[in-house]
C-alpha atoms as a PDB file:
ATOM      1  CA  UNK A   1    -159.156  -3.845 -25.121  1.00  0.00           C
ATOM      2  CA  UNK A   2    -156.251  -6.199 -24.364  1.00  0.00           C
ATOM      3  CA  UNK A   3    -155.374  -8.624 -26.333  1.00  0.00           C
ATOM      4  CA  UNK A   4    -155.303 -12.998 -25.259  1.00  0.00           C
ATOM      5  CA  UNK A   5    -152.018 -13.838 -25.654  1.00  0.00           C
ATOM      6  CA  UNK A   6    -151.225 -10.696 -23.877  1.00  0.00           C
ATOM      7  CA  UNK A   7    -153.546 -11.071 -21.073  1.00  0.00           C
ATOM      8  CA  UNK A   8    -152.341 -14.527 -20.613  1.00  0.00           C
ATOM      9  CA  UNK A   9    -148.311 -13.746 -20.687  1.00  0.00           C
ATOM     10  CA  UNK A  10    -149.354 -10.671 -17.833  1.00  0.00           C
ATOM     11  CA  UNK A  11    -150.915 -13.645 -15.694  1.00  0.00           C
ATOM     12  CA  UNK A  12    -147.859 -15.770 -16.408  1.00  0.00           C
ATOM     13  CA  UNK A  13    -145.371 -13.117 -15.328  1.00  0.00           C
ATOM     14  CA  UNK A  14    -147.550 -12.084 -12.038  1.00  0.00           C
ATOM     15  CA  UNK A  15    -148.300 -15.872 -10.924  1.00  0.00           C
ATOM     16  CA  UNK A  16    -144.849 -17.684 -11.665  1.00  0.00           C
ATOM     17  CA  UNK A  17    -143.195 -15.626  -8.768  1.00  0.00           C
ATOM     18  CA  UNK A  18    -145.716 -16.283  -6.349  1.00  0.00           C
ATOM     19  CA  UNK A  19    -146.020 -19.750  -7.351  1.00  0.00           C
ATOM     20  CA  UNK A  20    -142.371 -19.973  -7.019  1.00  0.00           C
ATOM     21  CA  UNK A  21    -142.496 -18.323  -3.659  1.00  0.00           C
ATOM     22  CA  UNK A  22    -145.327 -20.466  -2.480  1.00  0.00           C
ATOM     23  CA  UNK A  23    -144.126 -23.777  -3.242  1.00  0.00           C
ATOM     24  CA  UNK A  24    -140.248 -22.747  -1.535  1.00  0.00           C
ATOM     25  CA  UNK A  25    -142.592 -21.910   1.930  1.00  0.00           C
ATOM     26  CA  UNK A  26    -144.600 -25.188   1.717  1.00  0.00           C
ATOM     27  CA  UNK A  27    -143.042 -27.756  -0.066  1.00  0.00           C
ATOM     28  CA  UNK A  28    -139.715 -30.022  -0.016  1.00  0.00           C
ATOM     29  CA  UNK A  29    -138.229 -31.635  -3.310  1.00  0.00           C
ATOM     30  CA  UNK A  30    -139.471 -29.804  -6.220  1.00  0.00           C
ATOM     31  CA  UNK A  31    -135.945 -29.620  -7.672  1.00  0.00           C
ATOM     32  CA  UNK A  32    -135.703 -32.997  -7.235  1.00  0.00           C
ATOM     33  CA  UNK A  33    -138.649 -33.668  -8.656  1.00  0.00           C
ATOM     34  CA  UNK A  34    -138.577 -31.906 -11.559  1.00  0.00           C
ATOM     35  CA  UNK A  35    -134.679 -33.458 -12.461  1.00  0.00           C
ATOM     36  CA  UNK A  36    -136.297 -36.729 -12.201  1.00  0.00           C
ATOM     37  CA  UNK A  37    -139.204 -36.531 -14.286  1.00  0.00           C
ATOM     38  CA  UNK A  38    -138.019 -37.535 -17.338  1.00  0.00           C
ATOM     39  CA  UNK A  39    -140.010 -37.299 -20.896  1.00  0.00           C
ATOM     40  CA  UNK A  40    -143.018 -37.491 -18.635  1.00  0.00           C
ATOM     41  CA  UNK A  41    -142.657 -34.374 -16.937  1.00  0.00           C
ATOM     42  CA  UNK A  42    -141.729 -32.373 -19.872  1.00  0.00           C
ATOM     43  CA  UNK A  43    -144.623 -33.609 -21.920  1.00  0.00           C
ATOM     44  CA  UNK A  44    -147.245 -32.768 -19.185  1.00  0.00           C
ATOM     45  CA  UNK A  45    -145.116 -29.428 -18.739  1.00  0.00           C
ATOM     46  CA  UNK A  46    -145.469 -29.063 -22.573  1.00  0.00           C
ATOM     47  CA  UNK A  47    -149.460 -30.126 -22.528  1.00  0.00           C
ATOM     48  CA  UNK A  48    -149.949 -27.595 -19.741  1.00  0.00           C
ATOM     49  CA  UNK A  49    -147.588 -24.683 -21.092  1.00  0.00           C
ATOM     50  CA  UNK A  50    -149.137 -24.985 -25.291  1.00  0.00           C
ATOM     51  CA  UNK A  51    -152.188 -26.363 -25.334  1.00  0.00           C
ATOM     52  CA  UNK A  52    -154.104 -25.732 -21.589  1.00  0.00           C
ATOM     53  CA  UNK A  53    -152.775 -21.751 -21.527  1.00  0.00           C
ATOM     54  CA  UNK A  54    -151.858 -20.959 -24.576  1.00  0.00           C
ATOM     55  CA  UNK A  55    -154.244 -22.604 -26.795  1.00  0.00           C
ATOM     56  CA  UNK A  56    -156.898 -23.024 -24.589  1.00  0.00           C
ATOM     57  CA  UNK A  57    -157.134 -19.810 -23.023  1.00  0.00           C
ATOM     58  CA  UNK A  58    -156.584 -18.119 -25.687  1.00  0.00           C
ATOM     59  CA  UNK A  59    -159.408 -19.539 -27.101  1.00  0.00           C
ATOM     60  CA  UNK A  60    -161.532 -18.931 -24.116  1.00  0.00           C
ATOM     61  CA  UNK A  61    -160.752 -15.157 -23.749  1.00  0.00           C
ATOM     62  CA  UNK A  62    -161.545 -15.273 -28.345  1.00  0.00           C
ATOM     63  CA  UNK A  63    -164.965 -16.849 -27.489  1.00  0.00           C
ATOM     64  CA  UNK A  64    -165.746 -14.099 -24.350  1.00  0.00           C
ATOM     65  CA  UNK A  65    -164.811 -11.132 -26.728  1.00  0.00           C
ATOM     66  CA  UNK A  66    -167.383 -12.600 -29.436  1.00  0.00           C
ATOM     67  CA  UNK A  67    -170.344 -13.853 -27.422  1.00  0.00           C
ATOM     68  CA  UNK A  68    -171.612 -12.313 -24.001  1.00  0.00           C
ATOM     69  CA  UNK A  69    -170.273 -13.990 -20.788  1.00  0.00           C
ATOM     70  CA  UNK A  70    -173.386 -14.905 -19.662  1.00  0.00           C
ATOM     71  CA  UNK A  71    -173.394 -17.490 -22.571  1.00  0.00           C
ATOM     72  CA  UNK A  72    -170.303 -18.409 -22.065  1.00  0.00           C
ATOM     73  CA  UNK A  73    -169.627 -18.717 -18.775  1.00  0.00           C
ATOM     74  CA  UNK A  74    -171.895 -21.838 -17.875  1.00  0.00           C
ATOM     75  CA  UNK A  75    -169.850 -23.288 -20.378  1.00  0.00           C
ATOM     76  CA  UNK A  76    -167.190 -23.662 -18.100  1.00  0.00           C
ATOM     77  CA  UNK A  77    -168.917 -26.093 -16.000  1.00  0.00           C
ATOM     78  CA  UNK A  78    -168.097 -28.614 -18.852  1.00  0.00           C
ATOM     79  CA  UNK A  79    -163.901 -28.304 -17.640  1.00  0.00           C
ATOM     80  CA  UNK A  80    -164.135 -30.466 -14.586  1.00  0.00           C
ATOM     81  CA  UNK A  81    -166.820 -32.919 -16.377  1.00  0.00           C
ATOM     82  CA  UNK A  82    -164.204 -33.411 -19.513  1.00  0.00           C
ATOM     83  CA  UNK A  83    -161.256 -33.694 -15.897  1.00  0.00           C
ATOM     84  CA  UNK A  84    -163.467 -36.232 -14.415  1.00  0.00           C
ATOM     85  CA  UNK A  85    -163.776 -38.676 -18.045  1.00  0.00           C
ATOM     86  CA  UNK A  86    -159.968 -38.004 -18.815  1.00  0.00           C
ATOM     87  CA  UNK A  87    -159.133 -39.658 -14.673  1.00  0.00           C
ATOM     88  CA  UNK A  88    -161.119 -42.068 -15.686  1.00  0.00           C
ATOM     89  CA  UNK A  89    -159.672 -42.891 -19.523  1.00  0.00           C
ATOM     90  CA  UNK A  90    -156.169 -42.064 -19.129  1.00  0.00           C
ATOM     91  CA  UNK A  91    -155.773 -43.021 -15.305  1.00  0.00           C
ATOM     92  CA  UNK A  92    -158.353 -45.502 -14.091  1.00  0.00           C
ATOM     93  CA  UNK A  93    -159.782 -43.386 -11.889  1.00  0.00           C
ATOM     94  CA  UNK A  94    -162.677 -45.360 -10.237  1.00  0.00           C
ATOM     95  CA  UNK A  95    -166.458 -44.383 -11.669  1.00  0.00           C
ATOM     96  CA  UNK A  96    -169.503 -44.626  -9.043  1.00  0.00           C
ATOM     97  CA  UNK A  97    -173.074 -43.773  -9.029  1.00  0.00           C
ATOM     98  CA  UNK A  98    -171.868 -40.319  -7.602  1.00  0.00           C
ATOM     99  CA  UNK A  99    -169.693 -39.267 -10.565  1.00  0.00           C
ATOM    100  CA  UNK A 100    -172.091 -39.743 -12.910  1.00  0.00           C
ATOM    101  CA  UNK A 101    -174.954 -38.364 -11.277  1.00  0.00           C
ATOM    102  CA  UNK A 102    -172.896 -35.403 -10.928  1.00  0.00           C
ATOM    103  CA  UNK A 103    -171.782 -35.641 -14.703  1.00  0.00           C
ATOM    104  CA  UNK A 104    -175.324 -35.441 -15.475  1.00  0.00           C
ATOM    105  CA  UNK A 105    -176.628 -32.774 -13.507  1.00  0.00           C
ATOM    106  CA  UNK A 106    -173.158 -30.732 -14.864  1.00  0.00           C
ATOM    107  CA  UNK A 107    -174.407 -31.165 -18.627  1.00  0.00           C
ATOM    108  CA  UNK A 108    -178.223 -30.768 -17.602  1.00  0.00           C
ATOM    109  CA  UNK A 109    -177.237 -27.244 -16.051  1.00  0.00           C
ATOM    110  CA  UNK A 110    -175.098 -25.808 -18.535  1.00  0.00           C
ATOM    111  CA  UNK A 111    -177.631 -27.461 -21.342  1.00  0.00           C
ATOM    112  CA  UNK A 112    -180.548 -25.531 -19.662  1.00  0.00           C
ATOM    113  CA  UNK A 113    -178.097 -21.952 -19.389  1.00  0.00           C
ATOM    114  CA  UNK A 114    -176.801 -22.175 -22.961  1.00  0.00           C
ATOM    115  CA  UNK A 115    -180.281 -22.844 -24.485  1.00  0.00           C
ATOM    116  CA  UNK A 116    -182.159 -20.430 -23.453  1.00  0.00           C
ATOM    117  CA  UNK A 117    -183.876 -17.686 -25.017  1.00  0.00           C
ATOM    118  CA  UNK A 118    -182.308 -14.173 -23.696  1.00  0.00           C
ATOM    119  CA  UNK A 119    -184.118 -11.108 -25.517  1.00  0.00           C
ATOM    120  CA  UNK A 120    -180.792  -9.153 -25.091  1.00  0.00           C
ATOM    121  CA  UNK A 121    -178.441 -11.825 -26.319  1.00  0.00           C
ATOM    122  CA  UNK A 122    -177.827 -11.925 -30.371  1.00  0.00           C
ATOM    123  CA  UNK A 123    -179.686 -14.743 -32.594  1.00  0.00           C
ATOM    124  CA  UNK A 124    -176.984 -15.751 -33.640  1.00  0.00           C
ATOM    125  CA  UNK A 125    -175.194 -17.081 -30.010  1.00  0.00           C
ATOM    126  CA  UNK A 126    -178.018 -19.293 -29.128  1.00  0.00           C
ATOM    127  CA  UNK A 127    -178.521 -22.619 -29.284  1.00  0.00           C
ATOM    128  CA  UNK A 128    -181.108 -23.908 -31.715  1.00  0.00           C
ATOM    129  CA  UNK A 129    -184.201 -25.673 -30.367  1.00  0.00           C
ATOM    130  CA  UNK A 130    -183.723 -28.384 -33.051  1.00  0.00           C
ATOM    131  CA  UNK A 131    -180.099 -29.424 -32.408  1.00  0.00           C
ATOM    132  CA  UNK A 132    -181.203 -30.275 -28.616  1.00  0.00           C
END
């Protein structure tokens, strides 16, 4: 039974040297890059660093250990859903007809996996019929 943190600083120290490796065979100017970032870069390093892995994963890997995967897992169609309205707040990304009709078929399929009834699944990790 390992631990979050601990499962997260194993994938840190595996994937940072072939991250680093990858990015020296197909890129040009990360040093560069990085120097001229600014407060920028080291904010979105810090976002990325604390709250995506640490905080979020760690809460992730809490939630699997407590409630069976299958309940959790089509969860984690919600990530590129809460991606898509962040581009859009905090960027401008354009919104079509496309994006949200994919939006909506996102919440409609992890609505329909997380609420319902599983005989093998405790009470107590489903969704209520009345809070639909």
């Amino acid at each position: 039974d390992m631990k979050p943190m601990r499962l997260q600083a194993w994938i840190g120290l595996i994937s940072a040297p072939l991250l680093f490796i990858g990015t020296a065979a197909f890129e040009t100017g990360q040093a560069e890059a990085v120097l001229s970032g600014g407060w920028m870069f080291m904010a979105a390093l810090a976002f990325t660093v604390l709250l995506v892995n640490v905080f979020g994963h760690g809460v992730f890997y809490y939630v699997l250990q407590k409630y069976e995967t299958t309940l959790v897992a089509p969860l984690t169609l919600l990530a590129p859903l809460i991606g898509v309205i962040s581009g859009i707040l905090l960027t401008g990304d354009h919104f079509g007809w496309r994006l949200a009709f994919g939006g909506v078929l996102t919440l409609i399929g992890a609505g329909i996996v997380a609420s319902r009834p599983n005989r093998q699944l405790p009470a107590a990790a489903l969704v209520r019929e009345e809070s639909l």
